[in-house]
C-alpha atoms as a PDB file:
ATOM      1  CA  UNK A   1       0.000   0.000   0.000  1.00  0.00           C
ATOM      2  CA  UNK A   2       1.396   3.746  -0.776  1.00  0.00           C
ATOM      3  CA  UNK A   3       0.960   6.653   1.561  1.00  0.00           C
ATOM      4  CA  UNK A   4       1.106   9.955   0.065  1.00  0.00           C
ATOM      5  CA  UNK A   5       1.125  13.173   2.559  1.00  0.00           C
ATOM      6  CA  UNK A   6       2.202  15.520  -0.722  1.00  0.00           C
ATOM      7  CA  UNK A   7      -0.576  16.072  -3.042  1.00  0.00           C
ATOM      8  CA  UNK A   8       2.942  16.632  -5.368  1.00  0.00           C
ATOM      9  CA  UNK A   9       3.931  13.256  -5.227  1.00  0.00           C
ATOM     10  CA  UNK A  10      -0.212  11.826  -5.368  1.00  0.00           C
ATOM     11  CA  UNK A  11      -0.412  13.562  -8.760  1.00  0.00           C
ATOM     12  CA  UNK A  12       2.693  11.896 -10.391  1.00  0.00           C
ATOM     13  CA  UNK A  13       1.507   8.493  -9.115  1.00  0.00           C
ATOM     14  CA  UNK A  14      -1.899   9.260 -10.093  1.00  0.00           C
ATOM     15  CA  UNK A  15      -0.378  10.350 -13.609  1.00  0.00           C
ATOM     16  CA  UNK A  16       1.422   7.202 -14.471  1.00  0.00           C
ATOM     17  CA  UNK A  17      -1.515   4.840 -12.728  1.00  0.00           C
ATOM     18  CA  UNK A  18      -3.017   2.880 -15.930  1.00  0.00           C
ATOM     19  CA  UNK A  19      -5.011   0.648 -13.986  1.00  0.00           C
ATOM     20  CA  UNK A  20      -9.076   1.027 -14.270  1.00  0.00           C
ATOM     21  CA  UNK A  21     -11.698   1.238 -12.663  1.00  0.00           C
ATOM     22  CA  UNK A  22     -10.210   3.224  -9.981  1.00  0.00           C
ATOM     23  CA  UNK A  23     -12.752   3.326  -6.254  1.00  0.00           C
ATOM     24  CA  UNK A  24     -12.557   6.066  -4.158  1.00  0.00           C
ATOM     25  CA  UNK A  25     -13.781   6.201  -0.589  1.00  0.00           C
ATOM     26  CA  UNK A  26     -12.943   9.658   1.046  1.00  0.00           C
ATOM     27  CA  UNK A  27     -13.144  10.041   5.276  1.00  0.00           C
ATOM     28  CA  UNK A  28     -12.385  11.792   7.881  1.00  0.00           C
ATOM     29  CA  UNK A  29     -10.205   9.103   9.755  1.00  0.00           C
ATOM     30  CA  UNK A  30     -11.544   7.548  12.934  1.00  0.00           C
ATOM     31  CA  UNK A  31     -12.180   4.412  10.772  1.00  0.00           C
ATOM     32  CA  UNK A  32     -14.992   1.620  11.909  1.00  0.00           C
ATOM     33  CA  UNK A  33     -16.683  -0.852   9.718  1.00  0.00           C
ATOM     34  CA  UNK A  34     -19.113   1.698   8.192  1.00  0.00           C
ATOM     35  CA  UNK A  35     -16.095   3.402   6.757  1.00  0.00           C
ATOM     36  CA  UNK A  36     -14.950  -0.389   5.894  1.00  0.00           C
ATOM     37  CA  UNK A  37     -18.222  -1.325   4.274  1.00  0.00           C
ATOM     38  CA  UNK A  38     -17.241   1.328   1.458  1.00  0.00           C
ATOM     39  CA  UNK A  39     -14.119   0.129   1.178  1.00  0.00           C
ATOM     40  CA  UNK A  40     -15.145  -3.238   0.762  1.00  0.00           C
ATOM     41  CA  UNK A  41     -17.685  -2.034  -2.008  1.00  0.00           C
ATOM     42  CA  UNK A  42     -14.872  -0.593  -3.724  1.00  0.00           C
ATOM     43  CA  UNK A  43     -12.573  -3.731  -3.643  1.00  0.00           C
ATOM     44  CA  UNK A  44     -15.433  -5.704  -4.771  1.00  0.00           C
ATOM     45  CA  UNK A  45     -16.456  -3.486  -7.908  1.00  0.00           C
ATOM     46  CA  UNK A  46     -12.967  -1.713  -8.857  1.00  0.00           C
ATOM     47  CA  UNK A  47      -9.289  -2.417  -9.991  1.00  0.00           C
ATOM     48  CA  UNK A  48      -7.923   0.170  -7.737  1.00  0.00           C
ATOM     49  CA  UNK A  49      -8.824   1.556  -4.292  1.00  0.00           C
ATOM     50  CA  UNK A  50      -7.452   5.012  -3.024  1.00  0.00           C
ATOM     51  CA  UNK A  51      -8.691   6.143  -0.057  1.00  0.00           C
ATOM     52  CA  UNK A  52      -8.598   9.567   1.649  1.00  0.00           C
ATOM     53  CA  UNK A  53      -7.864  10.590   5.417  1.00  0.00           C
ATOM     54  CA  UNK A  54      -8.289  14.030   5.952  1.00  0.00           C
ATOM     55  CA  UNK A  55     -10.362  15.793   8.643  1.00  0.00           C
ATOM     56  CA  UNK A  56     -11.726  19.268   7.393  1.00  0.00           C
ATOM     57  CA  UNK A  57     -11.917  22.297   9.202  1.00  0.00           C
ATOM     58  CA  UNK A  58     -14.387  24.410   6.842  1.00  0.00           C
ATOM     59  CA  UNK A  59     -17.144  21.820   7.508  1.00  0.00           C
ATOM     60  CA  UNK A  60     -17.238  22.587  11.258  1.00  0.00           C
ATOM     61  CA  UNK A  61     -19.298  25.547  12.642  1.00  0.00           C
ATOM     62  CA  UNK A  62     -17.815  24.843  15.925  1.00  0.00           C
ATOM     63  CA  UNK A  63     -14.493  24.950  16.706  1.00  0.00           C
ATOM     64  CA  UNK A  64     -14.608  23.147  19.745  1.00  0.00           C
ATOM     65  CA  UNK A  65     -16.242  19.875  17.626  1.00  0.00           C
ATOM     66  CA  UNK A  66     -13.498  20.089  15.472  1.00  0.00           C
ATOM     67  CA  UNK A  67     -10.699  20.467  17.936  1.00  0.00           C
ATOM     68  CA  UNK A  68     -12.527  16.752  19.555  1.00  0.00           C
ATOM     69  CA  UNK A  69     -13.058  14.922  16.491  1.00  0.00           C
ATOM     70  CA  UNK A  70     -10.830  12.110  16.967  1.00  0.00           C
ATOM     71  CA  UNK A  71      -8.005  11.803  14.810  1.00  0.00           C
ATOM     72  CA  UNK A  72      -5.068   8.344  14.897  1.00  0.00           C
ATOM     73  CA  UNK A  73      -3.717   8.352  11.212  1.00  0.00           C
ATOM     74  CA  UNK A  74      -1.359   5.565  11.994  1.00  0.00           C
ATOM     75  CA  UNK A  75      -4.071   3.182  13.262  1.00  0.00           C
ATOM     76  CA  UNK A  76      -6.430   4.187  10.160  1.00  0.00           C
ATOM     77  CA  UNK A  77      -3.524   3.440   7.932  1.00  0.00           C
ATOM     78  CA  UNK A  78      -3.133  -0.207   9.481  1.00  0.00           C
ATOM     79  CA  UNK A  79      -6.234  -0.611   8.635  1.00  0.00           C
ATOM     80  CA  UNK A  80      -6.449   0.365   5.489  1.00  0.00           C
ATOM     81  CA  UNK A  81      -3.461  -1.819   4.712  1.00  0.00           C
ATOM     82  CA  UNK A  82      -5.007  -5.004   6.343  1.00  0.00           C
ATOM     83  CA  UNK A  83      -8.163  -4.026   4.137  1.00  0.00           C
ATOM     84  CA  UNK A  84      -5.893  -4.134   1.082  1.00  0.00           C
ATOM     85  CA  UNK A  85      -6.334  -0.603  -0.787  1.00  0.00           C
ATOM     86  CA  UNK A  86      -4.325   0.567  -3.161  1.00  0.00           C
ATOM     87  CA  UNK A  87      -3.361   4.268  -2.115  1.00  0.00           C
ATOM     88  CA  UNK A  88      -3.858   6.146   1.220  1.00  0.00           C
ATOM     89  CA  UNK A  89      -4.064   9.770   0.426  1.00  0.00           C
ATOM     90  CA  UNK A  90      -2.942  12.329   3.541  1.00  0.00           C
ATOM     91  CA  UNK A  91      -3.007  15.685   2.667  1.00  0.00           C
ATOM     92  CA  UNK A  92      -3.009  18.737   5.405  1.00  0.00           C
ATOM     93  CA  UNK A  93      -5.016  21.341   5.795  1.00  0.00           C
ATOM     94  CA  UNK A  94      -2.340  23.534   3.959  1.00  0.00           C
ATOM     95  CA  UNK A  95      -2.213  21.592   0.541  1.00  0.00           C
ATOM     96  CA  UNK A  96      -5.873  21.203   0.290  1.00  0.00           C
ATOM     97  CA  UNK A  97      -6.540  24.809   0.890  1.00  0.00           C
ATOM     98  CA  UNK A  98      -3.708  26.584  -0.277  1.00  0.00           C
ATOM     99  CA  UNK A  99      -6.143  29.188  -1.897  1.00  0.00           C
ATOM    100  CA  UNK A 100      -6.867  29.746   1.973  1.00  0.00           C
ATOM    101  CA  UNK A 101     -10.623  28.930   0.970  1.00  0.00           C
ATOM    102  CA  UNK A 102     -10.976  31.648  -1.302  1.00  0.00           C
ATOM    103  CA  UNK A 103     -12.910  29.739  -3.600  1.00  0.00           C
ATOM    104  CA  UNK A 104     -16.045  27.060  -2.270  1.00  0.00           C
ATOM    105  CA  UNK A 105     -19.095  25.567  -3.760  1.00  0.00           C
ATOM    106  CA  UNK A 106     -22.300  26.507  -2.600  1.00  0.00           C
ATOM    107  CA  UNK A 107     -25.782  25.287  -2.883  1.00  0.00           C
ATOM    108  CA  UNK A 108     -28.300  27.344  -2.750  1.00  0.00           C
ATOM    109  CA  UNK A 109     -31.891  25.071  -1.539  1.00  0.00           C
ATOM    110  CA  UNK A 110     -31.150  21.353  -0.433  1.00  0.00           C
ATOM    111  CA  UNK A 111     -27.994  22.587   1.603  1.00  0.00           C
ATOM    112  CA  UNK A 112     -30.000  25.288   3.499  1.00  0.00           C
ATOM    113  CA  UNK A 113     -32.610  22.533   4.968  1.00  0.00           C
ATOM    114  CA  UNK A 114     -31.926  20.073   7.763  1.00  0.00           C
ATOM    115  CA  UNK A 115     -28.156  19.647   8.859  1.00  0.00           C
ATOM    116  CA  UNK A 116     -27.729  22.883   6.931  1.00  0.00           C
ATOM    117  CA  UNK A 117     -30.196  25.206   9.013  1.00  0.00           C
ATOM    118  CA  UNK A 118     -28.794  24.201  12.311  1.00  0.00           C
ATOM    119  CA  UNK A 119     -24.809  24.314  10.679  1.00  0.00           C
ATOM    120  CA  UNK A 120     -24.029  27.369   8.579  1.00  0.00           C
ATOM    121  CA  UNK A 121     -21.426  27.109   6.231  1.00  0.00           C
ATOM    122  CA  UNK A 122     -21.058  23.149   6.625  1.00  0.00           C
ATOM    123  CA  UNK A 123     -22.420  21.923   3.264  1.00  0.00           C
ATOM    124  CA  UNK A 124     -20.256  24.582   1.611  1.00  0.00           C
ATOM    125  CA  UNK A 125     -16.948  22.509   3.519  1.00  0.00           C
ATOM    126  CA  UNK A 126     -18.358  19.429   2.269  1.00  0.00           C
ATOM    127  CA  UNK A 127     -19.102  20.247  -1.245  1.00  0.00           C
ATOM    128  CA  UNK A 128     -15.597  21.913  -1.801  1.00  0.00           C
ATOM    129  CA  UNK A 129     -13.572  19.916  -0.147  1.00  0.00           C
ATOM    130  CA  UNK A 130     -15.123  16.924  -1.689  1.00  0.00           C
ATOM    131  CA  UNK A 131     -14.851  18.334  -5.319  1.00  0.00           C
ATOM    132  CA  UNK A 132     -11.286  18.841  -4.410  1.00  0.00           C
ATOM    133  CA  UNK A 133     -10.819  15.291  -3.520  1.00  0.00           C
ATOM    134  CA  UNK A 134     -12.401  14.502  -6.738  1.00  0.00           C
ATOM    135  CA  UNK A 135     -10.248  16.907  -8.808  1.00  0.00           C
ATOM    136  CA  UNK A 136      -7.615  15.150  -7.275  1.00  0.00           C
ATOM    137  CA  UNK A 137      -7.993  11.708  -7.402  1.00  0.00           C
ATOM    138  CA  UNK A 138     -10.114  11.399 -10.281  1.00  0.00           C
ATOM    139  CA  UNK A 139     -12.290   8.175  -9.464  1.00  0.00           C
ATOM    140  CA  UNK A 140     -14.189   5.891 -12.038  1.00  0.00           C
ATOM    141  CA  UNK A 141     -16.052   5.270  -8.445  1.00  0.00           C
ATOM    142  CA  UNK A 142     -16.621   7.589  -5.074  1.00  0.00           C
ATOM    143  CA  UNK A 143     -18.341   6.068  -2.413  1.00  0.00           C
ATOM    144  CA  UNK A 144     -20.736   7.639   0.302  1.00  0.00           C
ATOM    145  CA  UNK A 145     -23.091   6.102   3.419  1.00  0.00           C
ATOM    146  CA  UNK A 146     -26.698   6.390   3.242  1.00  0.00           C
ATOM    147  CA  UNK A 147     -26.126   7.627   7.401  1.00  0.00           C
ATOM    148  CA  UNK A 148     -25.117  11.237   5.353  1.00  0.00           C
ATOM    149  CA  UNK A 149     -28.098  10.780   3.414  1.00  0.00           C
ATOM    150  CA  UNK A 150     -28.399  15.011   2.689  1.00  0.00           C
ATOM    151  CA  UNK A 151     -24.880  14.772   2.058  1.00  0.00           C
ATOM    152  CA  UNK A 152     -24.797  12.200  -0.102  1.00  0.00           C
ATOM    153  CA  UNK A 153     -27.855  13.801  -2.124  1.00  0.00           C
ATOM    154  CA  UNK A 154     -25.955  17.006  -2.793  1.00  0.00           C
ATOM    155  CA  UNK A 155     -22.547  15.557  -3.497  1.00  0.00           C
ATOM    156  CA  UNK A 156     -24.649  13.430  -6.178  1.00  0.00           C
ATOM    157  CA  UNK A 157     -26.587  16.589  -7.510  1.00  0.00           C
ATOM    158  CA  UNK A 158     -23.358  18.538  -7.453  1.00  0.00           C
ATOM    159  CA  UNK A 159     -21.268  15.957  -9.497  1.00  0.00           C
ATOM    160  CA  UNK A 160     -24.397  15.683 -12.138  1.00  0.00           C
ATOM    161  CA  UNK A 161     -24.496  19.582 -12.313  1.00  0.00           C
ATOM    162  CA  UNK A 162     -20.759  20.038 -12.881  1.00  0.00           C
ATOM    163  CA  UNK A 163     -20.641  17.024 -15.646  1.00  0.00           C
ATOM    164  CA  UNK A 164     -17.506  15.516 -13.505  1.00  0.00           C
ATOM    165  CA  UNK A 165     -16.848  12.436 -14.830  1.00  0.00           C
ATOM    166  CA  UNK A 166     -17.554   9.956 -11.542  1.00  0.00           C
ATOM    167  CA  UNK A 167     -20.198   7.521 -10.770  1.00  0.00           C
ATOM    168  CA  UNK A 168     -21.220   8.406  -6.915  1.00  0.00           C
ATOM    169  CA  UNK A 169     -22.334   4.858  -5.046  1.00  0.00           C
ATOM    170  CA  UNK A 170     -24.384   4.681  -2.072  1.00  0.00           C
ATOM    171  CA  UNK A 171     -24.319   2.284   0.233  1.00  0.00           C
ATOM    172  CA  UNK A 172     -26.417   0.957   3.117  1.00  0.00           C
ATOM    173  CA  UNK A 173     -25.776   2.408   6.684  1.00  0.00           C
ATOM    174  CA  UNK A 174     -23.594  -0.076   9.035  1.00  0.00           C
ATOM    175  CA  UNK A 175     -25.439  -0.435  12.269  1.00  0.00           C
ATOM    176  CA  UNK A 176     -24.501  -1.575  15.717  1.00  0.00           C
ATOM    177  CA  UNK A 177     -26.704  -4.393  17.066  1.00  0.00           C
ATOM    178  CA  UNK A 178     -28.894  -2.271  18.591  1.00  0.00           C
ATOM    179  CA  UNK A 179     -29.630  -0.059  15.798  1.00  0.00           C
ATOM    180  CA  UNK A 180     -27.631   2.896  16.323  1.00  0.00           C
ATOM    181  CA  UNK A 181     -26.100   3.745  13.004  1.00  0.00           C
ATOM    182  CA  UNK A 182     -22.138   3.519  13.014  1.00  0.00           C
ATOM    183  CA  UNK A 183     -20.538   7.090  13.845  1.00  0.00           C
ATOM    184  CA  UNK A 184     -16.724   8.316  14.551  1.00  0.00           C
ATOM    185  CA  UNK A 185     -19.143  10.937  17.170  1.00  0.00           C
ATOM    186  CA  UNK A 186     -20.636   7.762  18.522  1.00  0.00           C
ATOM    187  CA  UNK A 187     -16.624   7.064  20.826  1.00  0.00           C
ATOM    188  CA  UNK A 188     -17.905  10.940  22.321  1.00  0.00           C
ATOM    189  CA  UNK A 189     -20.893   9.200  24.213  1.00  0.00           C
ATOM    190  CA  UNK A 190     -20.925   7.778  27.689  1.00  0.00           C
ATOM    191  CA  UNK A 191     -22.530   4.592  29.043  1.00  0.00           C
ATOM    192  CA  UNK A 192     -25.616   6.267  30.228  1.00  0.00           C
ATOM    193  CA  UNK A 193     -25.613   8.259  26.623  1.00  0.00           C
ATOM    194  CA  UNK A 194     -24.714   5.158  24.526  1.00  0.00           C
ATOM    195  CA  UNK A 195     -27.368   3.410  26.266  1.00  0.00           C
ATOM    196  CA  UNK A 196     -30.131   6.039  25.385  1.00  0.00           C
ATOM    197  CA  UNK A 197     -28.793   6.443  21.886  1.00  0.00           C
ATOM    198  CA  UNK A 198     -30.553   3.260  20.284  1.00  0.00           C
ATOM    199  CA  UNK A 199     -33.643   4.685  20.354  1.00  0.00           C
ATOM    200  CA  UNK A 200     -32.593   6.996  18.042  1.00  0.00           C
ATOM    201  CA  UNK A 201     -33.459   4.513  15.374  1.00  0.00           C
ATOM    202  CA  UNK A 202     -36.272   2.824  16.892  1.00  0.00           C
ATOM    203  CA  UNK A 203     -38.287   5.784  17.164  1.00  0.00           C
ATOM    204  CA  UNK A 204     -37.570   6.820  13.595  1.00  0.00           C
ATOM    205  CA  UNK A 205     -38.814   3.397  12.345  1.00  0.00           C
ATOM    206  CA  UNK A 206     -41.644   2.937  14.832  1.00  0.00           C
ATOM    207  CA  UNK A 207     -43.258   6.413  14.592  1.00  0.00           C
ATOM    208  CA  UNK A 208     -46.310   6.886  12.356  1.00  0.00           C
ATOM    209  CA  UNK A 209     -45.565  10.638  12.235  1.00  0.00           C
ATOM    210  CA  UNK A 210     -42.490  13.299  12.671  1.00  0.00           C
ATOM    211  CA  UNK A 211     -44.367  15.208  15.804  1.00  0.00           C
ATOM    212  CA  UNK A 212     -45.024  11.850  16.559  1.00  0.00           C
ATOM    213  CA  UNK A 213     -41.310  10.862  16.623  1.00  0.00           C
ATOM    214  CA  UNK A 214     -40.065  14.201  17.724  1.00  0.00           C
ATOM    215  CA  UNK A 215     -42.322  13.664  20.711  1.00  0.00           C
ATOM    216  CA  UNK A 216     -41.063  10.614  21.366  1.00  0.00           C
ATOM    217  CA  UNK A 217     -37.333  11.078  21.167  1.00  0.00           C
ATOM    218  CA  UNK A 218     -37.675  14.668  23.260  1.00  0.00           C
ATOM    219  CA  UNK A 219     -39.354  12.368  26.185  1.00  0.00           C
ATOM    220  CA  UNK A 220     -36.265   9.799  25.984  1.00  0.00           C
ATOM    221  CA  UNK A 221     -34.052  12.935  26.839  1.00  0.00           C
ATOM    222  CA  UNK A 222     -32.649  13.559  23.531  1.00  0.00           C
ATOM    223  CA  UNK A 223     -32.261  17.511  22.440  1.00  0.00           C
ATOM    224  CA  UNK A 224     -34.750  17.407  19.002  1.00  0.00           C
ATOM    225  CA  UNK A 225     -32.704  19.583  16.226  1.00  0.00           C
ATOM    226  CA  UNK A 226     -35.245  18.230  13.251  1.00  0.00           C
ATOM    227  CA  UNK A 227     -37.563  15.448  12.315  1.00  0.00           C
ATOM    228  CA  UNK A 228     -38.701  15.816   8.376  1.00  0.00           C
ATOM    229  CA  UNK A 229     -40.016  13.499   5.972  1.00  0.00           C
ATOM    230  CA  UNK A 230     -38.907  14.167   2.764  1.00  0.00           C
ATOM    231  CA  UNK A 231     -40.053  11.943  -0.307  1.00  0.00           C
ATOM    232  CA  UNK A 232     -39.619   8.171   1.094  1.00  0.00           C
ATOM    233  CA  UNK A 233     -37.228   9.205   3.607  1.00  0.00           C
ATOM    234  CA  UNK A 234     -37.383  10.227   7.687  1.00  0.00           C
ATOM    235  CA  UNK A 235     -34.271  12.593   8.055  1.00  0.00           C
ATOM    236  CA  UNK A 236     -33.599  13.641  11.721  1.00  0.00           C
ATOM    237  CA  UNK A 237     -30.753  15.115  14.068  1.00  0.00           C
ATOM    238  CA  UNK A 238     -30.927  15.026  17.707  1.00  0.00           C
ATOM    239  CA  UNK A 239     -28.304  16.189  20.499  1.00  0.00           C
ATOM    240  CA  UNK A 240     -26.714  14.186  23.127  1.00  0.00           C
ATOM    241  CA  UNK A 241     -25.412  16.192  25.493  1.00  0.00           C
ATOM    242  CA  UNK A 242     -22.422  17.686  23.280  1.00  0.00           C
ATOM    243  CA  UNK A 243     -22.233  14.574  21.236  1.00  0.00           C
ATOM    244  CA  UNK A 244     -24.573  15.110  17.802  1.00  0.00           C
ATOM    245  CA  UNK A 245     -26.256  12.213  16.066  1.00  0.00           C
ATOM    246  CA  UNK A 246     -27.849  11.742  12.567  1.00  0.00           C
ATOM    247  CA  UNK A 247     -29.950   8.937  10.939  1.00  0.00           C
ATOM    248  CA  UNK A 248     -32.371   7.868   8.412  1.00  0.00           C
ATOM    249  CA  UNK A 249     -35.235   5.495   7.404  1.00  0.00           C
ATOM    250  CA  UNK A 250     -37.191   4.270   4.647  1.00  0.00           C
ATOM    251  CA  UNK A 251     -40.874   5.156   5.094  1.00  0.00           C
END
């Protein structure tokens, strides 16, 4: 497996790599088996699998969150290498925005709904960072969780609407027994937290309605940010002490 920490050196490799199709699973480190589910779609479908570590500061509208997100690069890469990928890709903060941010996508609807209402700027981070990580890599294949579902949504309408030349793939959401969807926040919860969290997902599938469910998870002690039913999804976000969760069903 090759490392790359210079975006310098990634682009000569990624010059003289012949190899197709090429996956592409980009994260923010803290690696569990949700993160390895995507890998192991990519392995399964592609020729080559490059994935990305990098955790980025213009999708957090609170410093604090990103000063805790946790971060072990060396453990991720053993990982990764045990998984069998390809390429790790490790750029800092400095390489990927050398521009200093100056330029950023924005969407102007989807992105201002949901996650976006209660976290200005953060769909802007995630769309230009991503499309940065795109630029750069240049996948046949990019693969996002279902867990992000708004995410995933816009990264998909924003690839169609710039005609880049990458299939997006969703996959499923990786779930602990109990339900709770698989989260690098979840490590941020304590016993009495992680206990209460699993009905985070059993209200959302049990609930006939979203006051219903609202109702339901506000009595369990959980801080209600949104419950919304859009098309044949439930989309909600809910606060646990400082820890914050997302999820989605079917309906």
């Amino acid at each position: 497996m090759k490392i790359f920490k210079s975006i310098d050196d990634w682009k000569i490799y990624r010059a003289g790599l012949q190899e197709s199709p090429l996956g592409f699973v980009p994260t923010m480190g803290a690696l569990h088996p949700g993160h390895l589910s995507l890998v192991e779609a990519s392995l399964a479908r592609d020729v080559v699998t490059v994935v990305s570590v990098f955790i980025n500061p213009k999708q957090f509208d609170d410093k604090a969150d990103f000063e805790a997100y946790p971060a072990d690069d060396g453990k991720d890469v053993e990982i990764l290498e045990k998984a069998g990928v390809a390429a790790v890709l490790l750029p800092d903060t400095a390489q990927i925005y050398a521009d200093d941010y100056r330029f950023k996508v924005s969407e102007a609807e989807f992105s201002r709904r949901l996650c976006g209402a209660h976290r200005p700027g953060h769909f802007d981070g995630v769309l230009t960072v991503v499309m940065r990580l795109l630029n750069l890599v240049r996948p046949d294949n990019a693969y996002f969780g279902e867990k992000d579902y708004q995410q995933l949504q816009l990264i998909h309408d924003m690839v169609s609407a710039f005609f880049m030349p990458v299939n997006i793939v969703a996959c499923k959401t990786v779930r602990e027994a109990d339900g709770l969807a698989m989260s690098s926040r979840n490590q941020r919860l304590n016993s009495r937290q992680r206990a209460l969290a699993a009905g985070f997902y059993a209200t959302l599938k049990s609930s006939r309605t979203v006051t219903e469910a609202s109702q339901t998870l506000a009595d369990l002690g959980f801080s209600v940010d949104y419950v919304e039913d859009i098309a044949n999804r439930r989309l909600a976000a809910v606060q646990l002490g400082n820890t914050r969760l997302i999820d989605n069903v079917e309906i």
